[in-house]
N, C-alpha and C. Protein backbone atom coordinates (compact mmCIF):
# COMPACT_ATOMS: atom_id res chain seq x y z
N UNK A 1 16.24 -11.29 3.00
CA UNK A 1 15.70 -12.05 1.89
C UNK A 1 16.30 -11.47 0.60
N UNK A 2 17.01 -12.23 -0.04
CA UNK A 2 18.01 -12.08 -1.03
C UNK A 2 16.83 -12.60 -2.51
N UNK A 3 16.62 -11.34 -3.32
CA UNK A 3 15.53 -11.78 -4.47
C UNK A 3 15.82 -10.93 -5.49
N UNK A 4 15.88 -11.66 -7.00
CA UNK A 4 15.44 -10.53 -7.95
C UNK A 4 14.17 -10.16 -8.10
N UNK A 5 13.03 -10.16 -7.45
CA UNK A 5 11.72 -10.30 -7.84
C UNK A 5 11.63 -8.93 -6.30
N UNK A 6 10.82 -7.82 -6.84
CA UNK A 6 10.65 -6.94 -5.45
C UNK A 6 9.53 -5.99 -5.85
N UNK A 7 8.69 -5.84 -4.86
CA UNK A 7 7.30 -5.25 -4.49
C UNK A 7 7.45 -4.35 -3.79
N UNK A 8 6.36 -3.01 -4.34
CA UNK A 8 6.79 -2.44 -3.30
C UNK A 8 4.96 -2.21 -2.73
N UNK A 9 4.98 -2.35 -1.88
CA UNK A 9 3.31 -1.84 -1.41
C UNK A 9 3.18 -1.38 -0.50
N UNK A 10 2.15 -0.36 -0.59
CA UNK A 10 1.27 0.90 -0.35
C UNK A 10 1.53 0.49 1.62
N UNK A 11 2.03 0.53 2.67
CA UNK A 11 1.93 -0.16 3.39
C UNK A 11 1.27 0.67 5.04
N UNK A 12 0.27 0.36 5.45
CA UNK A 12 -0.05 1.31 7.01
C UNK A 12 0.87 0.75 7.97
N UNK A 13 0.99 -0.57 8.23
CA UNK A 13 1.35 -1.01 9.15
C UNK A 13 0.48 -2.16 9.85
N UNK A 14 -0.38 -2.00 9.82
CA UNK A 14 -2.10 -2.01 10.26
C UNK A 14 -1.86 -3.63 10.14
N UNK A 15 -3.23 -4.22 10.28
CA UNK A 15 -3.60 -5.74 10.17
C UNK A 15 -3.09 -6.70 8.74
N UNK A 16 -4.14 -5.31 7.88
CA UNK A 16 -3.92 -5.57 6.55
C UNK A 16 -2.90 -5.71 5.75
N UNK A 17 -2.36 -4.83 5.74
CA UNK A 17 -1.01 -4.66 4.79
C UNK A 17 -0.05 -5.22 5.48
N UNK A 18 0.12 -5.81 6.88
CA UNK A 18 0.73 -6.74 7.70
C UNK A 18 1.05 -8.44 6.85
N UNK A 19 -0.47 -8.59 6.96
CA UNK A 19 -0.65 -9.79 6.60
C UNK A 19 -0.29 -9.47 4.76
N UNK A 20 -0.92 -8.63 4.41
CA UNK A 20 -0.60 -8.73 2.78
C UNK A 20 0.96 -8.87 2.44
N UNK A 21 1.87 -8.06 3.84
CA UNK A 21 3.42 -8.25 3.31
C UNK A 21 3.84 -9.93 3.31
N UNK A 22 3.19 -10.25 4.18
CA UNK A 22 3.62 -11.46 4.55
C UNK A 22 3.44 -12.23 3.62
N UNK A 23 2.17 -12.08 2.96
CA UNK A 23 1.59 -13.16 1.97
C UNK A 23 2.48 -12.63 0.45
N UNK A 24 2.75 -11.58 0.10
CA UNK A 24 3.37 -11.22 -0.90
C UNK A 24 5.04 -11.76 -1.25
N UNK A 25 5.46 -12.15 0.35
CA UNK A 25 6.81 -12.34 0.39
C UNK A 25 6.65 -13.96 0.29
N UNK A 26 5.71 -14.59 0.87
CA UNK A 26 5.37 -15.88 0.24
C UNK A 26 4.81 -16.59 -0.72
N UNK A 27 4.14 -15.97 -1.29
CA UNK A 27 3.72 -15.99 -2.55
C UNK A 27 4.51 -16.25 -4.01
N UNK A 28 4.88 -14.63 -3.83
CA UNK A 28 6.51 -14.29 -4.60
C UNK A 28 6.82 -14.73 -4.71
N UNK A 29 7.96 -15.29 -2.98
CA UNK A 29 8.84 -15.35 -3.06
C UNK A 29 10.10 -14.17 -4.21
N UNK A 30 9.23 -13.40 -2.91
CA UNK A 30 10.03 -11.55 -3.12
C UNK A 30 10.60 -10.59 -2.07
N UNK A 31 11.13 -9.94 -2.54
CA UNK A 31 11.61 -8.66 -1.28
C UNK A 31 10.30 -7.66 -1.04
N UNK A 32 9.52 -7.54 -0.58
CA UNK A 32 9.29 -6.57 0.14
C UNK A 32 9.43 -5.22 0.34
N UNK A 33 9.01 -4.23 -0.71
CA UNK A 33 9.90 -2.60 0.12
C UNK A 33 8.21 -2.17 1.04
N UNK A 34 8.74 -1.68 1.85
CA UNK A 34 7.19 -1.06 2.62
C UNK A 34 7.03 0.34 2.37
N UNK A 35 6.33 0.98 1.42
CA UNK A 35 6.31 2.43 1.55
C UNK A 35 5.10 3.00 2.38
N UNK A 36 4.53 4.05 2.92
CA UNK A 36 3.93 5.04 3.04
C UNK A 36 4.23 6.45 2.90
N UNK A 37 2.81 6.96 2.38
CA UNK A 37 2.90 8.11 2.25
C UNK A 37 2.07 8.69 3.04
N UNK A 38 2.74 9.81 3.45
CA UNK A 38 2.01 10.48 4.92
C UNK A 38 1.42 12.08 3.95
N UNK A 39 0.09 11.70 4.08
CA UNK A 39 -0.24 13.08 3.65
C UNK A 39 -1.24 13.82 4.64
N UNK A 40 -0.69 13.54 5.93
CA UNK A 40 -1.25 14.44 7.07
C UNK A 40 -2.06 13.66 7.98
N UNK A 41 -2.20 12.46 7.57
CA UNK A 41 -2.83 11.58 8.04
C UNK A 41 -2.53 11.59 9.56
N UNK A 42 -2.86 10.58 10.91
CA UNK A 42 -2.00 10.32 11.71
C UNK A 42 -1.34 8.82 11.32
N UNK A 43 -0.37 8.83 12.04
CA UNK A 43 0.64 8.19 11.21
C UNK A 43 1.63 7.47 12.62
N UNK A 44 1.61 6.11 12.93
CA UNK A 44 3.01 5.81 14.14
C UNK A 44 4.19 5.49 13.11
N UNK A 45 4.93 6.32 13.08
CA UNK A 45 6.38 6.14 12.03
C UNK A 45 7.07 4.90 12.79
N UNK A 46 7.31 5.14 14.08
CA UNK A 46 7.44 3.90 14.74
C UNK A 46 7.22 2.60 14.86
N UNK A 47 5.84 2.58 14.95
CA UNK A 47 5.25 1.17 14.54
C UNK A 47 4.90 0.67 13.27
N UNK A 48 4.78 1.70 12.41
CA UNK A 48 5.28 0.75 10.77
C UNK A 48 6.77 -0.02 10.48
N UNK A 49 7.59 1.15 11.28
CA UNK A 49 9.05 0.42 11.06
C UNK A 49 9.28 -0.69 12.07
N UNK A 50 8.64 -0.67 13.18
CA UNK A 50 8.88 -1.82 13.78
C UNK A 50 8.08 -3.02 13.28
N UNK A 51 6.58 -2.88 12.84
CA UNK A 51 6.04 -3.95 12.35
C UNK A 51 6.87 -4.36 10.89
N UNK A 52 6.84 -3.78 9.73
CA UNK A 52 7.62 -4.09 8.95
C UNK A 52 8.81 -4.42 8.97
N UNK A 53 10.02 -4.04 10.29
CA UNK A 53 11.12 -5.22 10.04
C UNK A 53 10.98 -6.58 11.09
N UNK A 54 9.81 -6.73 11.66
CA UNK A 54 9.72 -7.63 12.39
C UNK A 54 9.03 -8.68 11.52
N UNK A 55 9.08 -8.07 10.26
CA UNK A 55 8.33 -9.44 9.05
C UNK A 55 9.55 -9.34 8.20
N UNK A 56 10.49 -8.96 8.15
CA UNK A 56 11.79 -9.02 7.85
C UNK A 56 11.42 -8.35 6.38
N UNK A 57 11.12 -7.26 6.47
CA UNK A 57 11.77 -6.00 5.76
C UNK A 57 12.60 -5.35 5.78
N UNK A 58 13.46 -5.24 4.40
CA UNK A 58 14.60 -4.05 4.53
C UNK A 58 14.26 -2.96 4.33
N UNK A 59 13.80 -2.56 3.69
CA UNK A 59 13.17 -0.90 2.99
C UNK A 59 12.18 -0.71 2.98
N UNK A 60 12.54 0.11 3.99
CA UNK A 60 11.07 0.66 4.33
C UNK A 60 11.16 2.59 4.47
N UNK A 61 10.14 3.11 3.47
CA UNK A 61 10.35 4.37 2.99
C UNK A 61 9.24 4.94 3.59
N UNK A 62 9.21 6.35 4.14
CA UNK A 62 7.91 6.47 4.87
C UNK A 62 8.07 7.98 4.18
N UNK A 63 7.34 8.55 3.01
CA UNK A 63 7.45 9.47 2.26
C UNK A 63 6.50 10.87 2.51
N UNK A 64 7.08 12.28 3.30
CA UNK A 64 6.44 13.34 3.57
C UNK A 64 5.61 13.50 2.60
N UNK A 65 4.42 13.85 1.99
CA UNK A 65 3.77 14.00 0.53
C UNK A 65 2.94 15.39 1.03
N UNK A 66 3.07 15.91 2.22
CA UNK A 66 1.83 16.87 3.15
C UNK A 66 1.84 17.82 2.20
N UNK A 67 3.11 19.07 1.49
CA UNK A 67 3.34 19.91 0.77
C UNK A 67 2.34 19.62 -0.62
N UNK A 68 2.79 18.76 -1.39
CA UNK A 68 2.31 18.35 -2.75
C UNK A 68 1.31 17.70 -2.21
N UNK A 69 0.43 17.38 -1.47
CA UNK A 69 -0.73 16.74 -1.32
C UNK A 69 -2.00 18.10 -1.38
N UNK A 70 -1.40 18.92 -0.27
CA UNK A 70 -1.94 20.34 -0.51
C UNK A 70 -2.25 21.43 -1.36
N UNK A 71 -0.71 21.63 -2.37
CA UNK A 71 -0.46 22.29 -3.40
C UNK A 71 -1.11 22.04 -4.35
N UNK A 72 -1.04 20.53 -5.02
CA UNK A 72 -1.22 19.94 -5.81
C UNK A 72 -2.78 19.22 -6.16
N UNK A 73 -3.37 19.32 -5.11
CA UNK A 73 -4.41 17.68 -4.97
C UNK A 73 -5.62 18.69 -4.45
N UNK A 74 -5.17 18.63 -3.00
CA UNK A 74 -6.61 19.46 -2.35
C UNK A 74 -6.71 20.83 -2.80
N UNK A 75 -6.25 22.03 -3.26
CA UNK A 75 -6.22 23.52 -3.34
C UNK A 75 -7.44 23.36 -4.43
N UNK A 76 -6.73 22.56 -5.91
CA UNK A 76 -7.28 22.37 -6.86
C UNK A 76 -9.12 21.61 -6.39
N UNK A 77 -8.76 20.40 -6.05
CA UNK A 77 -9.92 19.74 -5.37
C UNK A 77 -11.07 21.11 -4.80
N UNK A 78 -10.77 22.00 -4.23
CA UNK A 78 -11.53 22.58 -2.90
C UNK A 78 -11.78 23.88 -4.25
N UNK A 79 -10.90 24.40 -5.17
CA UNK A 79 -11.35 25.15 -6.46
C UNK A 79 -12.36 24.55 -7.41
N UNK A 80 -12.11 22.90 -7.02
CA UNK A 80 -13.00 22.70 -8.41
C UNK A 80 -14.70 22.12 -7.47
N UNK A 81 -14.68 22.32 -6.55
CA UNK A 81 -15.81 21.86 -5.48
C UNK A 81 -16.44 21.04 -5.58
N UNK A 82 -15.10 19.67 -5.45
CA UNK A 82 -15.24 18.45 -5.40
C UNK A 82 -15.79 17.71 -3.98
N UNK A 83 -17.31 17.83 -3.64
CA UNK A 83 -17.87 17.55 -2.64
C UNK A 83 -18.67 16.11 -2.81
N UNK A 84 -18.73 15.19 -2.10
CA UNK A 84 -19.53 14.06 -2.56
C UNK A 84 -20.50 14.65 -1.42
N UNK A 85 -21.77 14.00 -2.14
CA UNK A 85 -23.17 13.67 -1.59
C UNK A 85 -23.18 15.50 -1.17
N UNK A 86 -22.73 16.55 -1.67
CA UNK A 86 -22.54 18.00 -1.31
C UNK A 86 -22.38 17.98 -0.04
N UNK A 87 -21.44 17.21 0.98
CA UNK A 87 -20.96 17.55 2.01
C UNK A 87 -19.66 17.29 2.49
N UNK A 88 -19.49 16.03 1.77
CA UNK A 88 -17.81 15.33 2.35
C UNK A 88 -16.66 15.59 1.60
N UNK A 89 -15.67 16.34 1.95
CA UNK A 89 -14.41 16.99 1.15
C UNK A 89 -13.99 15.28 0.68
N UNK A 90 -13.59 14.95 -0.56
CA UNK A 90 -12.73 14.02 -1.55
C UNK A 90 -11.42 13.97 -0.98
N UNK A 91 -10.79 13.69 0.48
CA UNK A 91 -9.60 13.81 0.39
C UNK A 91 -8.76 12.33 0.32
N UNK A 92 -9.44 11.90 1.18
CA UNK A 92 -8.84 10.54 1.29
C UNK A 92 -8.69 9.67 -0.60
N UNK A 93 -10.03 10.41 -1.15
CA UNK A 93 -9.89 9.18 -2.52
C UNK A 93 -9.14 10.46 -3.49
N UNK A 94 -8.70 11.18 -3.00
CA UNK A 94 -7.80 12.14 -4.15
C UNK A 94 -6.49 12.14 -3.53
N UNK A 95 -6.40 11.77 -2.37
CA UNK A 95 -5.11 11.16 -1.95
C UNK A 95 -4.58 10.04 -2.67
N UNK A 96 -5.39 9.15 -3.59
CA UNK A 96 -5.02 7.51 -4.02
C UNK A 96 -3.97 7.94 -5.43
N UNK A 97 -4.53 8.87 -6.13
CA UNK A 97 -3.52 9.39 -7.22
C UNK A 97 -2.09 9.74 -7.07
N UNK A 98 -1.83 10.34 -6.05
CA UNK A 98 -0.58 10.81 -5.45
C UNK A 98 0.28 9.96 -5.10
N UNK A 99 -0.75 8.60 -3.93
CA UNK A 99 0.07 7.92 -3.33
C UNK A 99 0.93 6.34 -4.88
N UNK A 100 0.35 6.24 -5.67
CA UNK A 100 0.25 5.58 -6.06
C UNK A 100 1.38 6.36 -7.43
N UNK A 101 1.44 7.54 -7.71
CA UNK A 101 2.45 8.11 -8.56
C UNK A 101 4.09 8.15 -7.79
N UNK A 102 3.82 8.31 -6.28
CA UNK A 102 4.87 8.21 -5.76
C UNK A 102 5.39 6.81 -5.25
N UNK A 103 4.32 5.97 -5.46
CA UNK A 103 4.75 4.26 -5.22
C UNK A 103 5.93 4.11 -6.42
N UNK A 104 4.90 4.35 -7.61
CA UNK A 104 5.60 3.79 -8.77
C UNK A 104 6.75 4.39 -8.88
N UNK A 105 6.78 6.00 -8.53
CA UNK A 105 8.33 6.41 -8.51
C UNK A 105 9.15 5.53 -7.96
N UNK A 106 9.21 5.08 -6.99
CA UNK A 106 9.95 4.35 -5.86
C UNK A 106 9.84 2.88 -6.21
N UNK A 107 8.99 2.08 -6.91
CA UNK A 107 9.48 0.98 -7.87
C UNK A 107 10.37 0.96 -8.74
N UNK A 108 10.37 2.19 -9.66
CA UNK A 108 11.07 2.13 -11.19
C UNK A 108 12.65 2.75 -10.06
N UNK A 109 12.68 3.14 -9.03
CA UNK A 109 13.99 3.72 -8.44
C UNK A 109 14.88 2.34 -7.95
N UNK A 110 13.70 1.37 -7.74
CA UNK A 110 14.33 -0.05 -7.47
C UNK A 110 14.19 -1.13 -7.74
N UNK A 111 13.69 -0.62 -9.13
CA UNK A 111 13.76 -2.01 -9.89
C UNK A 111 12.82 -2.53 -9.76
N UNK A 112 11.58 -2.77 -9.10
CA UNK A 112 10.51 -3.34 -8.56
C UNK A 112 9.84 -3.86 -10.02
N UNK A 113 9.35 -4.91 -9.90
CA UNK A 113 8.48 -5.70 -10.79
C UNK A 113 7.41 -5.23 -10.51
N UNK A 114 6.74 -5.20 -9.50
CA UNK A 114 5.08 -4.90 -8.66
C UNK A 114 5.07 -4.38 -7.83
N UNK A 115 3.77 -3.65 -7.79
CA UNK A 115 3.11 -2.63 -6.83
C UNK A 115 1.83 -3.29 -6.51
N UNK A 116 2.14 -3.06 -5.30
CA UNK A 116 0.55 -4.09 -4.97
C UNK A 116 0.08 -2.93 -3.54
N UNK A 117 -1.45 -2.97 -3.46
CA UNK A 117 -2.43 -2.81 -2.40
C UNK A 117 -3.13 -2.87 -1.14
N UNK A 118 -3.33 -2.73 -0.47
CA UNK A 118 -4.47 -3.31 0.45
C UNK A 118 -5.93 -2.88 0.47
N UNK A 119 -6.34 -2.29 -0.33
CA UNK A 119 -7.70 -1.83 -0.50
C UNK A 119 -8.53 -3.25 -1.29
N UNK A 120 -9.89 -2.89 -0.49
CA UNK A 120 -10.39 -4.63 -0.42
C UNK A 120 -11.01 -3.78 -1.86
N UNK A 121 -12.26 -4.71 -2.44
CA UNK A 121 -13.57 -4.55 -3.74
C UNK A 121 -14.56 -3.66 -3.10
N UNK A 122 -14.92 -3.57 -1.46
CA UNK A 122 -15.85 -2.54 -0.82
C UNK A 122 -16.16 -1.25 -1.49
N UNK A 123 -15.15 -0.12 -2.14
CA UNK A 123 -15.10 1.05 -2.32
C UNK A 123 -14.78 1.07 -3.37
N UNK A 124 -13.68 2.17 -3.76
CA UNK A 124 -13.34 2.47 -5.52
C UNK A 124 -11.97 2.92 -5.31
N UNK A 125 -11.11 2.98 -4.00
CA UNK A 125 -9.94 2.89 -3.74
C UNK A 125 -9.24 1.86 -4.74
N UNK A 126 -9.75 0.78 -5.09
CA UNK A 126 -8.74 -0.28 -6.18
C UNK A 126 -8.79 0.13 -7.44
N UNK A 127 -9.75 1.07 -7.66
CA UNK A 127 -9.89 1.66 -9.02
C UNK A 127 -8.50 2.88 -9.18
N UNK A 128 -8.82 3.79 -7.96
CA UNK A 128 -8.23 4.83 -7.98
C UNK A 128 -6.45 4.60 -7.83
N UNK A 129 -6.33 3.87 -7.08
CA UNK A 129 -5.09 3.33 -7.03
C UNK A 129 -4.79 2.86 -8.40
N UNK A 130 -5.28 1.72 -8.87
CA UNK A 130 -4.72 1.16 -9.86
C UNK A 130 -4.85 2.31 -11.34
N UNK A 131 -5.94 3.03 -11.33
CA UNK A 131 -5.48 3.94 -12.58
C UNK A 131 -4.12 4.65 -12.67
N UNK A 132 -4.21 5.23 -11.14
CA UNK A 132 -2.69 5.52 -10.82
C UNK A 132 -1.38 4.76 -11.81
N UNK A 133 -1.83 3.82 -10.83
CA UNK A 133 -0.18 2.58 -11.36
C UNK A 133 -0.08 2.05 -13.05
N UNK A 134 -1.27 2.15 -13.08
CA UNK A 134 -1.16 2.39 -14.74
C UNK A 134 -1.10 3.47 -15.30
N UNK A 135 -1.17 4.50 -15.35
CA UNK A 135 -0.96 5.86 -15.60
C UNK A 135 0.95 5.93 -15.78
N UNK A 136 1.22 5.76 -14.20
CA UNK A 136 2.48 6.43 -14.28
C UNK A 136 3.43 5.32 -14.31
N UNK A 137 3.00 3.71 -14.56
CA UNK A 137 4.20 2.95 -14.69
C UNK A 137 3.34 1.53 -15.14
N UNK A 138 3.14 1.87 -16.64
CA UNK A 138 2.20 0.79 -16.86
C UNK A 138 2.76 -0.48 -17.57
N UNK A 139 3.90 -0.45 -16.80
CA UNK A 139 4.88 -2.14 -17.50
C UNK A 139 4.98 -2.83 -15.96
N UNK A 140 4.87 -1.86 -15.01
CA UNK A 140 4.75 -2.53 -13.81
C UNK A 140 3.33 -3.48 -13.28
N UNK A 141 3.79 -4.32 -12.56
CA UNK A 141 2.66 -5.75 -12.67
C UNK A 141 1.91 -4.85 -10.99
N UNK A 142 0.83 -5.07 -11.34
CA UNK A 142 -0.09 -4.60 -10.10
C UNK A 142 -0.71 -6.12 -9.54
N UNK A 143 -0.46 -5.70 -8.37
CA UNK A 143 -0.79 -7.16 -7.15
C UNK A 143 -1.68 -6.53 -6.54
N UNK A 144 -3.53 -6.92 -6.54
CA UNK A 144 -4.41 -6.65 -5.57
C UNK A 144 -4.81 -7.92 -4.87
N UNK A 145 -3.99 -8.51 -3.56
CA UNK A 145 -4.33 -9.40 -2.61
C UNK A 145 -6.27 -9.63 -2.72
N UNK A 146 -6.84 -8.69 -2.13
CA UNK A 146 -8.28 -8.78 -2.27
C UNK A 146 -9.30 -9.24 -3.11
N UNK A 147 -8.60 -9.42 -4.46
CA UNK A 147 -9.14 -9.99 -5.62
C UNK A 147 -8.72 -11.53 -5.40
N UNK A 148 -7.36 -12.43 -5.18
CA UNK A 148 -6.85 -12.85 -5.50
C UNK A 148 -6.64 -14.03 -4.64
N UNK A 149 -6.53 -13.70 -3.75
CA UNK A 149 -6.02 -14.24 -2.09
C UNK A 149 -7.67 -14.86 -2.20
N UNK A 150 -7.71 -16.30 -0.79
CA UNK A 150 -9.00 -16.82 -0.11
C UNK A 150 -9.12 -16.23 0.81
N UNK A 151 -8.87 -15.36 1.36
CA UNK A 151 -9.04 -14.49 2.72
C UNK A 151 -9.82 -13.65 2.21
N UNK A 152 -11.48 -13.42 2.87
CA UNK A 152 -12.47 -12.89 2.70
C UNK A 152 -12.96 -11.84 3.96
N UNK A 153 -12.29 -11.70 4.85
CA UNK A 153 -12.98 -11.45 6.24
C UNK A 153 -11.80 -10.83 7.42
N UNK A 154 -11.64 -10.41 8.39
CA UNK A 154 -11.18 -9.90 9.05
C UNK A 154 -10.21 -11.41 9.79
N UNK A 155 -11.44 -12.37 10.09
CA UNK A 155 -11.25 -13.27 10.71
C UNK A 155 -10.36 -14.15 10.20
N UNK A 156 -10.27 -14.22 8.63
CA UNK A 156 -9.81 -14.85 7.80
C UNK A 156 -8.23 -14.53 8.03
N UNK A 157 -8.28 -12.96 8.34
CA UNK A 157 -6.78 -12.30 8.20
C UNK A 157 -6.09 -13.03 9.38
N UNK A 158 -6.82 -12.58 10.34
CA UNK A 158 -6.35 -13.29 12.13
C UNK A 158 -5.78 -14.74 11.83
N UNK A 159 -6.45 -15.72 11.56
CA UNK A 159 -6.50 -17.02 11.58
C UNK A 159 -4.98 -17.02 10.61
N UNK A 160 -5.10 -16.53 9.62
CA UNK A 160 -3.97 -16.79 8.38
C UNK A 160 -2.37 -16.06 9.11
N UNK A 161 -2.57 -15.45 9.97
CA UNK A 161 -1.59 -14.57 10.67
C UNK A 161 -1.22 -15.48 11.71
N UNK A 162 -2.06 -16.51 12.10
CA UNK A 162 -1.84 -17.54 13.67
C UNK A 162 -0.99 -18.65 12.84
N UNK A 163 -1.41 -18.81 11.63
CA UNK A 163 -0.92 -20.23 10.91
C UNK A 163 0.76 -19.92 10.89
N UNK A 164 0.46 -18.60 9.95
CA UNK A 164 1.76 -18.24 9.42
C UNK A 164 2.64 -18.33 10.37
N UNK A 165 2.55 -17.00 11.47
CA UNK A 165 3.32 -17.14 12.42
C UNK A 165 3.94 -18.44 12.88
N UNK A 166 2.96 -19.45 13.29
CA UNK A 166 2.90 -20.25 14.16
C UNK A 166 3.53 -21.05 13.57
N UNK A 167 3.80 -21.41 12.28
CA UNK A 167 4.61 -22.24 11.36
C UNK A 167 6.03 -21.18 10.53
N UNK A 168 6.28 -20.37 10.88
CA UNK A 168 6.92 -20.33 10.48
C UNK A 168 8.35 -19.86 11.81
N UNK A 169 7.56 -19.83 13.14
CA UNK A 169 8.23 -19.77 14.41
C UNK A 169 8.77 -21.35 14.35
N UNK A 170 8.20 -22.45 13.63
CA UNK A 170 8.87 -23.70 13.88
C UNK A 170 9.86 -24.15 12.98
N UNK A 171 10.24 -22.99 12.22
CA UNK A 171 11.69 -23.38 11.25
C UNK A 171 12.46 -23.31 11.96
């Protein structure tokens, strides 16, 4: 897919960000970069790259962050005894700053117009993310599918994934 218009988003592999590439590249009518950032998480490096070029992605960046996630994020975090409800370590939502400074790196490296999401309105992941993307690249256009999109539901995703497919196997 040949575009001046290119996104790069936050990507697992997963249901979500499956369907969100899909809908972003139709939407658009954009390129696609798929990043993740692995900050210790478990992670199939495999099956992101296979799901993402099987929706016809070219770039797809799967970014070590484990070092600076540690150094940087949790040491400080676990000094400043950042505990919710005084029991649950903050890692996953102090992970959203990081991942989202190293998105935007990797936009402004390619030109990218937008950075877009998969975190639904449920939590404060769209907050944390997006302060991010405004923080460290605030001319870049932020795309949150979940706000935006009619897909409300899990089921919604399935069904919109049968259409797509299913129509676009008949070109």
């Amino acid at each position: 897919m040949k575009s001046s218009k290119r996104i790069v988003l936050a990507y697992s592999g997963g249901l979500d960000t499956s369907i969100i590439l899909k809908w972003l590249q139709e939407k658009y009518k954009a390129e696609v970069i798929a990043y993740t950032a692995d900050i210790g998480q478990e992670i199939d490096r495999k099956k992101i790259v296979k799901n993402a070029k099987k929706l016809g992605v070219k770039k797809i960046i799967i970014k070590d962050l484990k070092d600076i996630f540690v150094k940087d994020y949790v040491y400080p975090m676990i000094r400043g005894h950042a505990i919710y409800e005084g029991v649950y370590l903050l890692g996953t939502s102090i992970a959203r700053p990081l991942i989202a400074k190293d998105q935007i790196r990797i936009a402004k490296k390619f030109k990218a117009n937008a950075v877009s999401h998969g975190s639904t309105g449920k939590g404060n992941d769209q907050v944390r993310f997006e302060l991010g993307y405004h923080y460290f690249g605030p001319k870049i256009k932020i795309i949150a599918p979940w706000r935006i999109w009619k897909l409300k539901s899990r089921t919604d995703l399935i069904n919109y994934a049968k259409k797509t497919w299913n129509t676009n196997s008949k070109r």
